[in-house]
Protein backbone atom coordinates (compact mmCIF):
# COMPACT_ATOMS: atom_id res chain seq x y z
CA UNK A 1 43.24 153.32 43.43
CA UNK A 2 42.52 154.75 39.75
CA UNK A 3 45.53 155.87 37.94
CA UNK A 4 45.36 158.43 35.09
CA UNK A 5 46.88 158.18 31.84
CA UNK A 6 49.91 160.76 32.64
CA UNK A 7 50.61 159.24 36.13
CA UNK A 8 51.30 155.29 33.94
CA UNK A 9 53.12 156.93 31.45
CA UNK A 10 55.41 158.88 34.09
CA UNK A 11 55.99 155.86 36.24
CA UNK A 12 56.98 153.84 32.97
CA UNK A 13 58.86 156.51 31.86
CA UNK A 14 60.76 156.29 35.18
CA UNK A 15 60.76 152.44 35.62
CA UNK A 16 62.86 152.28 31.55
CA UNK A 17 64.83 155.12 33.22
CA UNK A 18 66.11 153.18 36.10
CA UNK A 19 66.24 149.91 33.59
CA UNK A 20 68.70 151.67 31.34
CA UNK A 21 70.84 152.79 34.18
CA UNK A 22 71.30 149.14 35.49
CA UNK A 23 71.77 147.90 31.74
CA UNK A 24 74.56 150.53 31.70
CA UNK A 25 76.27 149.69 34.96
CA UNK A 26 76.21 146.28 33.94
CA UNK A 27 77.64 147.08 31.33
CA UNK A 28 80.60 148.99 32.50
CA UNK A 29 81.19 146.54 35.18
CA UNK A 30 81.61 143.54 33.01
CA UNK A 31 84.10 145.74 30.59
CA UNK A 32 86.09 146.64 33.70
CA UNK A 33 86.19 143.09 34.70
CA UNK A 34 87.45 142.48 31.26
CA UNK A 35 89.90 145.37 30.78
CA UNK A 36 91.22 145.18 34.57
CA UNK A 37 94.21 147.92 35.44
CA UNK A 38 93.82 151.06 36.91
CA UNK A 39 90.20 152.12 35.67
CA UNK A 40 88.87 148.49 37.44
CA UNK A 41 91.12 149.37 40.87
CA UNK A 42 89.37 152.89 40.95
CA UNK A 43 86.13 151.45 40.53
CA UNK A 44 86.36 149.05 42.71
CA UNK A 45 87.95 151.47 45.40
CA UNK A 46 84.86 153.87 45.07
CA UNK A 47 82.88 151.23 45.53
CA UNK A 48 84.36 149.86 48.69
CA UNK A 49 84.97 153.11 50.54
């Protein structure tokens, strides 16, 4: 299957898109994990419902 130009640089453009927002979760889990109290319980209660 032949690709163009526009259809590689959307799916990259998508691909860094959903890199970022796993960099970023990452992110705020570990400072949660770190900074604990109530902001950590809600997360972790949004996650387990």
């Amino acid at each position: 299957m032949h690709y163009t130009a526009r259809q590689l640089a959307l799916f990259f453009r998508e691909a860094m898109r959903a890199e970022n927002r796993h960099q970023a979760q990452a992110i705020i889990a570990a400072n949660l994990g770190f900074a604990g109290g109530n902001e950590a319980q809600k997360a972790i209660s949004r996650l387990t419902r």
